[in-house]
C-alpha atoms as a PDB file:
ATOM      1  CA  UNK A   1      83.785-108.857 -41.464  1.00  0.00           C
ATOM      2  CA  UNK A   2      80.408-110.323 -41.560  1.00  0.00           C
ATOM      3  CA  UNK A   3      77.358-108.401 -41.656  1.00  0.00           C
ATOM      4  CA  UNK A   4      74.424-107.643 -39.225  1.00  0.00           C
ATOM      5  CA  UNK A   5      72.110-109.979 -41.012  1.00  0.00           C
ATOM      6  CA  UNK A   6      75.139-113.025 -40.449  1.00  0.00           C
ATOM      7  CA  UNK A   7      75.156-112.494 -36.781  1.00  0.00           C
ATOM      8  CA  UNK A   8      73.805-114.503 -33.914  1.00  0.00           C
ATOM      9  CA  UNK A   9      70.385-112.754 -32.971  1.00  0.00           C
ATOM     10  CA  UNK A  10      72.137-111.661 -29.724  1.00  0.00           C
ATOM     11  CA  UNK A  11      74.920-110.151 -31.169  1.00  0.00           C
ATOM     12  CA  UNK A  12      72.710-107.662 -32.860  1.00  0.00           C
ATOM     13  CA  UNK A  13      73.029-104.644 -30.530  1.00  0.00           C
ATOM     14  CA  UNK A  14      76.283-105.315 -29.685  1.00  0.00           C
ATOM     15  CA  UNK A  15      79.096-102.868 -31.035  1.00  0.00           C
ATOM     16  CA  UNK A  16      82.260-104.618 -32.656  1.00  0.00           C
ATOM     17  CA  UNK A  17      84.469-104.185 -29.517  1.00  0.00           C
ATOM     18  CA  UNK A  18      82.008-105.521 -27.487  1.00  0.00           C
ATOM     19  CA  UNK A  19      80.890-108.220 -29.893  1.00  0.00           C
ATOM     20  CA  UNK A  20      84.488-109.540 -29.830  1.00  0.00           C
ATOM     21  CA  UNK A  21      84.293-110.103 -25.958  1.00  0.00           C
ATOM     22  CA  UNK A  22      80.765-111.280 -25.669  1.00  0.00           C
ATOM     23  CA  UNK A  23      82.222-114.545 -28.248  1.00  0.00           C
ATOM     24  CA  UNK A  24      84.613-115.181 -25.349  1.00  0.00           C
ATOM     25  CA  UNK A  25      81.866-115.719 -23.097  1.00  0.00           C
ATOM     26  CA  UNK A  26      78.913-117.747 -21.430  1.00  0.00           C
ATOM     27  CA  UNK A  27      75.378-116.830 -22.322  1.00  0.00           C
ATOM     28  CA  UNK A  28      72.848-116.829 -19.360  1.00  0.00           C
ATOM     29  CA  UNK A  29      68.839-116.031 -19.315  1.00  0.00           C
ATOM     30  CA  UNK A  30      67.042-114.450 -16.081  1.00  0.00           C
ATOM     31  CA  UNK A  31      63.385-114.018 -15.189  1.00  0.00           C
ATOM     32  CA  UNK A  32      61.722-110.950 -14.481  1.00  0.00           C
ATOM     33  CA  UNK A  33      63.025-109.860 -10.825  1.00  0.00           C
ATOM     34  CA  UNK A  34      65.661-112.014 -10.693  1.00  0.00           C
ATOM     35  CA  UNK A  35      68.813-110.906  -8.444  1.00  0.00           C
ATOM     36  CA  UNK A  36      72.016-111.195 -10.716  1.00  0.00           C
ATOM     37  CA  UNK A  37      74.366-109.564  -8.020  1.00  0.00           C
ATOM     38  CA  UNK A  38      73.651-108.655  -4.512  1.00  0.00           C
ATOM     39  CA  UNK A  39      75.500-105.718  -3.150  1.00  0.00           C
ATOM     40  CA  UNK A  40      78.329-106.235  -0.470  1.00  0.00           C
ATOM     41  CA  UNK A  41      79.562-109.835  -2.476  1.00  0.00           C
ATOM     42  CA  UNK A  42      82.502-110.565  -3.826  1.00  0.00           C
ATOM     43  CA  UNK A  43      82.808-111.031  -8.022  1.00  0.00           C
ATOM     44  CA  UNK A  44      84.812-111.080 -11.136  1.00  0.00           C
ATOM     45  CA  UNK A  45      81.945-111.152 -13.574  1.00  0.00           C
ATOM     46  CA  UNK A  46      80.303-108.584 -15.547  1.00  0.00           C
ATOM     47  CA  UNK A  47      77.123-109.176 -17.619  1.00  0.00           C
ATOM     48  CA  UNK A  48      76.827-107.819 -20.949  1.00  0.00           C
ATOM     49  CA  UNK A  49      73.255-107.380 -22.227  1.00  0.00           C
ATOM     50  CA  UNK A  50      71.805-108.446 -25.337  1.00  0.00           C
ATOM     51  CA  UNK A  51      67.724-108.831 -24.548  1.00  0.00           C
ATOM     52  CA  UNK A  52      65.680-107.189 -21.688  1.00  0.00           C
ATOM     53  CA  UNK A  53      66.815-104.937 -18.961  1.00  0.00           C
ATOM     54  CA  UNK A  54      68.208-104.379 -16.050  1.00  0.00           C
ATOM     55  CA  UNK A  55      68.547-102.155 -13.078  1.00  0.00           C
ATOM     56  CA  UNK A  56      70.940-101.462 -10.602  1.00  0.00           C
ATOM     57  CA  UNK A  57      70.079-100.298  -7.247  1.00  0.00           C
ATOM     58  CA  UNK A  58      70.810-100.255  -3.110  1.00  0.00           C
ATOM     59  CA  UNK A  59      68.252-100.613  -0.494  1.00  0.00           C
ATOM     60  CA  UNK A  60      68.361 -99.936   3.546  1.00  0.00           C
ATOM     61  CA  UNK A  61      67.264-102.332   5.990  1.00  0.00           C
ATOM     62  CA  UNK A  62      63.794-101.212   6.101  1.00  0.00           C
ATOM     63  CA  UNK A  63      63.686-101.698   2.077  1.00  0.00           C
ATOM     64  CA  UNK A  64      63.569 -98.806   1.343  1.00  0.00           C
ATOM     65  CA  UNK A  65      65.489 -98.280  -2.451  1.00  0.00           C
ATOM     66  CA  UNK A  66      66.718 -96.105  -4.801  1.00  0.00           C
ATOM     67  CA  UNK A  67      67.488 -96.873  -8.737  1.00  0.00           C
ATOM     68  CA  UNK A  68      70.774 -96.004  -9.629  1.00  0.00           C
ATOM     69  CA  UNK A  69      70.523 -96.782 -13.539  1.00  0.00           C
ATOM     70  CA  UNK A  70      68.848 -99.228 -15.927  1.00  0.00           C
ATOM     71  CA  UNK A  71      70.422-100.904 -18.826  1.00  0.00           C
ATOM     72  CA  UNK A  72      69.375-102.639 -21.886  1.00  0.00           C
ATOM     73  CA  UNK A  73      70.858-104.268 -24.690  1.00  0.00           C
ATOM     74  CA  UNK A  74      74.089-103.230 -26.027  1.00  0.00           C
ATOM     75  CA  UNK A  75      74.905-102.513 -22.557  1.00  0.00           C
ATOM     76  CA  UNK A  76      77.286-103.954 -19.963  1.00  0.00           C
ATOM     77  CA  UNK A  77      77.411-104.114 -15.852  1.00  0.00           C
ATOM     78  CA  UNK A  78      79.340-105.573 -13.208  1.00  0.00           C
ATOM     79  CA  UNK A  79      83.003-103.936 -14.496  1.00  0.00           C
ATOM     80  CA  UNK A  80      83.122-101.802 -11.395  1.00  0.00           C
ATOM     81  CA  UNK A  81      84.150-104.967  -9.130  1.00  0.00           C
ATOM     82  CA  UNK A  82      86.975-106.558 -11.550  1.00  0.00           C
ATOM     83  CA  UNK A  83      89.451-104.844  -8.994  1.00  0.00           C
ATOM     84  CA  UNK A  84      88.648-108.017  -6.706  1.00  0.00           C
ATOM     85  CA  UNK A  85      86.687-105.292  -4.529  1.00  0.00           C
ATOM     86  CA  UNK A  86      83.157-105.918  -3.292  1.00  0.00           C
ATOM     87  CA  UNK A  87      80.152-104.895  -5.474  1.00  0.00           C
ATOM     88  CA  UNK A  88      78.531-101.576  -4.675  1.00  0.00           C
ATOM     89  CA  UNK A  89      75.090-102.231  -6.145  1.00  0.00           C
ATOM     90  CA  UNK A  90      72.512-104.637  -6.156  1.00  0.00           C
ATOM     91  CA  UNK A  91      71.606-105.721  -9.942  1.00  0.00           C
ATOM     92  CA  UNK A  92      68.316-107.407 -10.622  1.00  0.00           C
ATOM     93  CA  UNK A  93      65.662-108.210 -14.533  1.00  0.00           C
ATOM     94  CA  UNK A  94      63.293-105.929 -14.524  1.00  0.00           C
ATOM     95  CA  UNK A  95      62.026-108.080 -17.529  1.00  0.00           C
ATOM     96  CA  UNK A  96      62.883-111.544 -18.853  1.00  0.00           C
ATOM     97  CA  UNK A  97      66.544-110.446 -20.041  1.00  0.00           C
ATOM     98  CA  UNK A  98      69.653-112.266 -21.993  1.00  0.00           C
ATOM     99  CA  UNK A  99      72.986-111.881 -21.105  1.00  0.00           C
ATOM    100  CA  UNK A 100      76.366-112.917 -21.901  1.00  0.00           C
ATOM    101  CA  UNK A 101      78.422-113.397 -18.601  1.00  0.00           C
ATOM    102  CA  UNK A 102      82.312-112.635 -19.193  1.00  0.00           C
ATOM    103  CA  UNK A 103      84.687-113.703 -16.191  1.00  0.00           C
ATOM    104  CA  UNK A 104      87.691-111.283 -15.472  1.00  0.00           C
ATOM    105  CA  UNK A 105      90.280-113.896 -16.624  1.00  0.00           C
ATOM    106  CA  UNK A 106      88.301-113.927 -19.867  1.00  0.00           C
ATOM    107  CA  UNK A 107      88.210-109.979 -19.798  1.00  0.00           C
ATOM    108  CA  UNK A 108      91.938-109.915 -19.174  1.00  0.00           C
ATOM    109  CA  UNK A 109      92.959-111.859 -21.910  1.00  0.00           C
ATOM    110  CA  UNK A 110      90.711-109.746 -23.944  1.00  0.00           C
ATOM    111  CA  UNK A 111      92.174-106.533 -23.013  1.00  0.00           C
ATOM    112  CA  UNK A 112      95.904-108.066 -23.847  1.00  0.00           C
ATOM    113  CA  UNK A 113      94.721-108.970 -27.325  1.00  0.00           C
ATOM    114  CA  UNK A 114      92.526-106.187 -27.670  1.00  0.00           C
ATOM    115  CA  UNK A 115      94.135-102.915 -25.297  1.00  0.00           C
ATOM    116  CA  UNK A 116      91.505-100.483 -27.052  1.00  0.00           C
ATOM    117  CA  UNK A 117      88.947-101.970 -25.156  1.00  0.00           C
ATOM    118  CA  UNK A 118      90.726-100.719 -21.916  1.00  0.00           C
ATOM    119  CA  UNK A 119      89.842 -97.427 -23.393  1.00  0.00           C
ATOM    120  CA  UNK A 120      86.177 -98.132 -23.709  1.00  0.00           C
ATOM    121  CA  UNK A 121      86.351 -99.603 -19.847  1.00  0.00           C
ATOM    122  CA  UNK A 122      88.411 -96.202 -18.262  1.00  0.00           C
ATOM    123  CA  UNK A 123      85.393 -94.103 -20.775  1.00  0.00           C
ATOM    124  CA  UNK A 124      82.389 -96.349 -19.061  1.00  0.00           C
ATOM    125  CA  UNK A 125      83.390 -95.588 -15.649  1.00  0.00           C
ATOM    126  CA  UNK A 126      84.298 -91.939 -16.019  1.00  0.00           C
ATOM    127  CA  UNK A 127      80.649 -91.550 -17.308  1.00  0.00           C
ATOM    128  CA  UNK A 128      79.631 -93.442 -14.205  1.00  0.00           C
ATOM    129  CA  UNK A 129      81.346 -90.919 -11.843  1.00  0.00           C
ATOM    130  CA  UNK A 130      79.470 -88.270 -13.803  1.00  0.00           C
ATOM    131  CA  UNK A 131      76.376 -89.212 -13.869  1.00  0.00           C
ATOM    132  CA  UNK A 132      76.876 -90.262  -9.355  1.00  0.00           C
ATOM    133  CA  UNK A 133      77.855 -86.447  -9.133  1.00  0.00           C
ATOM    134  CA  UNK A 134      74.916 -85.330 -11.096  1.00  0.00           C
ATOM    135  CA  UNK A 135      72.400 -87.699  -9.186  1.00  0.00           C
ATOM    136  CA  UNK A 136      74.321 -86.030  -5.708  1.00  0.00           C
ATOM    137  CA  UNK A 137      74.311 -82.897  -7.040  1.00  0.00           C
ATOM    138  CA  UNK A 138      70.122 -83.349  -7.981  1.00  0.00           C
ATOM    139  CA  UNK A 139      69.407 -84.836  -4.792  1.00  0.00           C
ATOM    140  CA  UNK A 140      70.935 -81.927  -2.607  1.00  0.00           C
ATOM    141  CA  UNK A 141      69.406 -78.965  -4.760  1.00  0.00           C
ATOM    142  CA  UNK A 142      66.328 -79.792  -6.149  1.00  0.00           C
ATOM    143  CA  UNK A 143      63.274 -80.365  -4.695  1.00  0.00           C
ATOM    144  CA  UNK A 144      61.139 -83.508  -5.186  1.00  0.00           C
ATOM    145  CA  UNK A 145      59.384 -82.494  -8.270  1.00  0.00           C
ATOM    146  CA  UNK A 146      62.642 -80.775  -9.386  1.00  0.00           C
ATOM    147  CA  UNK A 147      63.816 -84.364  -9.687  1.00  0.00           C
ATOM    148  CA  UNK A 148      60.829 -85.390 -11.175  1.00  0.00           C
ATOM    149  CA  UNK A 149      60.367 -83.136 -13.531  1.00  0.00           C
ATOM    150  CA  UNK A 150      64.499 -83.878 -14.646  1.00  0.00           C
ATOM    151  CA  UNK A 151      64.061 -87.093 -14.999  1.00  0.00           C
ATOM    152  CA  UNK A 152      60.889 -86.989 -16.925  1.00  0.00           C
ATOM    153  CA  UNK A 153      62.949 -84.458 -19.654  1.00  0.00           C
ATOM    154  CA  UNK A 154      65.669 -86.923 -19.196  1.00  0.00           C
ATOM    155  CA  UNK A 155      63.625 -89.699 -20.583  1.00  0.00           C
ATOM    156  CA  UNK A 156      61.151 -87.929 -23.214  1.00  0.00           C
ATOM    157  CA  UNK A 157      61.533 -88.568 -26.821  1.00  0.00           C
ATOM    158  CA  UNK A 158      60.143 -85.966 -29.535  1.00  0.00           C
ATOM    159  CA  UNK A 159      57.066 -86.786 -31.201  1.00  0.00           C
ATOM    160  CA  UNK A 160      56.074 -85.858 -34.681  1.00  0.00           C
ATOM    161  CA  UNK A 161      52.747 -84.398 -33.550  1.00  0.00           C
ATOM    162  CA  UNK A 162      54.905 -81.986 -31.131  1.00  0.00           C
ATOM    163  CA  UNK A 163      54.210 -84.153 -27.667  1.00  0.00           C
ATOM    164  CA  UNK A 164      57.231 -86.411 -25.854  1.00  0.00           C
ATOM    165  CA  UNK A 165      57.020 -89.967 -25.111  1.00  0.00           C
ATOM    166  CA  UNK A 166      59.067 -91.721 -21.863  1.00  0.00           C
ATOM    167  CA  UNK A 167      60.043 -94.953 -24.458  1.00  0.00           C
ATOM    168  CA  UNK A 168      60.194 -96.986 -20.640  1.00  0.00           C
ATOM    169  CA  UNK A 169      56.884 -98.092 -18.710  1.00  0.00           C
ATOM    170  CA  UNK A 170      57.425 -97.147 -15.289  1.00  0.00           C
ATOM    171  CA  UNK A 171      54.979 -97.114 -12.370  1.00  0.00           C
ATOM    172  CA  UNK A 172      55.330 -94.564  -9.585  1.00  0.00           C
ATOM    173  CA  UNK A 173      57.143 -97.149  -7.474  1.00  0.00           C
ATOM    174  CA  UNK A 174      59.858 -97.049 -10.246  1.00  0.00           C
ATOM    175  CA  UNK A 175      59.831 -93.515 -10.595  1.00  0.00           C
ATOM    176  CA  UNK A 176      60.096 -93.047  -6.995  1.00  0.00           C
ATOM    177  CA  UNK A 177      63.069 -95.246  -6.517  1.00  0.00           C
ATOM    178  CA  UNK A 178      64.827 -93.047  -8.969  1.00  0.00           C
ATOM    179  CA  UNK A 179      64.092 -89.955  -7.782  1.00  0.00           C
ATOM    180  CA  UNK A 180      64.593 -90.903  -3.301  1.00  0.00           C
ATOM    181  CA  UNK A 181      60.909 -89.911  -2.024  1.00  0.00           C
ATOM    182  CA  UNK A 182      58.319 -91.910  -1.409  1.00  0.00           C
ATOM    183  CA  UNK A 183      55.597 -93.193  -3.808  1.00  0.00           C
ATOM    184  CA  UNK A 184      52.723 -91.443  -2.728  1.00  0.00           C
ATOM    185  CA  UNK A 185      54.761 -88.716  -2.938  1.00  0.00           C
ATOM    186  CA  UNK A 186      55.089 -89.356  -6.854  1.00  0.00           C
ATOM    187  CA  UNK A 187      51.888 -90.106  -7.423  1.00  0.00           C
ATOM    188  CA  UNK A 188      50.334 -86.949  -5.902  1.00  0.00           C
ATOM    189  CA  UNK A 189      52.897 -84.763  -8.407  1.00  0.00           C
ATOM    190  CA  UNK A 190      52.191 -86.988 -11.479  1.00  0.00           C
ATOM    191  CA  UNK A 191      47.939 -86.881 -10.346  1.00  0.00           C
ATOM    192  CA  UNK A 192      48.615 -82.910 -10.535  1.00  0.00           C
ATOM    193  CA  UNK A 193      50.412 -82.765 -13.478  1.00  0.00           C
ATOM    194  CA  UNK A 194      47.917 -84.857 -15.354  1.00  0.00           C
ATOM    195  CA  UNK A 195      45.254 -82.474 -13.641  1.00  0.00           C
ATOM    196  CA  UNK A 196      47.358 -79.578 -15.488  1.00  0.00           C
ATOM    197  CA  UNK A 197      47.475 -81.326 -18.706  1.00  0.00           C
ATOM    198  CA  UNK A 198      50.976 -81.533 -18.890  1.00  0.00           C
ATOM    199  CA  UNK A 199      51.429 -85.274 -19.305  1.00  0.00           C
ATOM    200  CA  UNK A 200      49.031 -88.015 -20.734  1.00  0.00           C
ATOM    201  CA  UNK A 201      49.479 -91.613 -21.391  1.00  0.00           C
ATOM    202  CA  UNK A 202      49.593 -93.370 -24.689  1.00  0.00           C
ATOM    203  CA  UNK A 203      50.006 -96.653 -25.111  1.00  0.00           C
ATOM    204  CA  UNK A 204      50.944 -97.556 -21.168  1.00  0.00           C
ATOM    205  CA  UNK A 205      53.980 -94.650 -21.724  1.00  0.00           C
ATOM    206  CA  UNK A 206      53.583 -91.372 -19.905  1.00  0.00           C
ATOM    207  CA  UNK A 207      53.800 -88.761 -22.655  1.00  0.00           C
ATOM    208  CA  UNK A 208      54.516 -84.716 -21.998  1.00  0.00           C
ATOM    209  CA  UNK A 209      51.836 -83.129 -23.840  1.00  0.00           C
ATOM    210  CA  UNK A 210      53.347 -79.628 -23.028  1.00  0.00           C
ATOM    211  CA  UNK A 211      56.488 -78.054 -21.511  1.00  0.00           C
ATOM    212  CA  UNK A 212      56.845 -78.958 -17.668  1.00  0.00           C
ATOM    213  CA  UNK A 213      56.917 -76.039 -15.193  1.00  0.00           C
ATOM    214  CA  UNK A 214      60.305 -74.870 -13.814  1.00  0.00           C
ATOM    215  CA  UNK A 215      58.619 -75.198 -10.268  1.00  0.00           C
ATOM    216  CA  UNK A 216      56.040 -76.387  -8.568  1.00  0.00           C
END
């Protein structure tokens, strides 16, 4: 088996399994806010990551949207519509991003020489039926800055001085899209909080300086 250093670049945050699959397929490159997959089309792709990011999402006819998830490398999307159904999210770069596209053909042939990787598929979407019921289950109980304040811990990293770091740079329109309110909305919670000393910024990252409040 070779080792890290004797794989391609974009094979470097790939796991084994996945590594395998992503040989089998077509790599692609997309700018910053480019749409990979609209919502409501037909497809029998999925996209596995190896540079940028990505984010999945649904919108309304006014445009107003909400962020389902974002994904970076090591990371794969589009697996929910290899039933032949329609796709149920909209997928678009939120940065210049690298992917290997897989067609289901390709994936089935995979899975026949490789049926532990059906495993891995059944495991991906059971976490994806979690984490919808959790995002239900936080949009019907908690309050706006409930949400906010989740997500925030969500994201945080420890830091050695004692402070967390959100690793992502999101603006308030980001923020907002994950969390279903409006921006201003967001921005007059995070202008408070900063008022309170609770979170900072270093280095274009909000960081939690101290514990947030359990309300609001």
């Amino acid at each position: 088996m070779p080792s890290a250093s004797d794989l391609p670049d974009r094979f470097q945050a790939l796991t084994a399994s996945l590594r395998a699959l992503a040989e089998r397929g077509v790599p692609k490159a997309f700018r910053k806010g480019q749409r990979l997959i609209d919502e409501g089309d037909t497809g029998d792709t999925l996209f596995i990551i190896t540079k940028g990011r990505l984010r999945t999402f649904g919108s309304n006819d006014n445009g107003r949207e909400i962020t389902y998830g974002t994904y970076g490398p090591g990371e794969y999307i589009g697996e929910m519509s290899l039933d032949g159904g329609l796709r149920s999210a909209n997928v678009e770069a939120v940065e210049a991003t690298e992917c290997i596209q897989v067609t289901r053909q390709t994936l089935l042939l995979h899975i026949a020489e490789h049926p532990e990787f059906a495993l891995e598929l059944i495991t991906k979407v059971i976490r994806q039926a979690r984490a919808a019921t959790a995002s239900t289950k936080r949009l019907a109980l908690h309050d706006a800055y409930g949400r906010l304040a989740l997500l925030l811990n969500s994201l945080a990293v420890p830091q050695p001085d004692g402070t967390r770091l959100i690793a992502e740079r999101l603006t308030h329109q980001e923020i907002a899209n994950r969390l279903g309110c409006s921006r201003e909305m967001v921005s007059r919670l995070m202008k408070d909080l900063e008022g309170g000393g609770y979170i900072g910024e270093a280095s274009s990252r909000y960081q939690l300086i101290k514990p947030l409040p359990a309300r609001w």
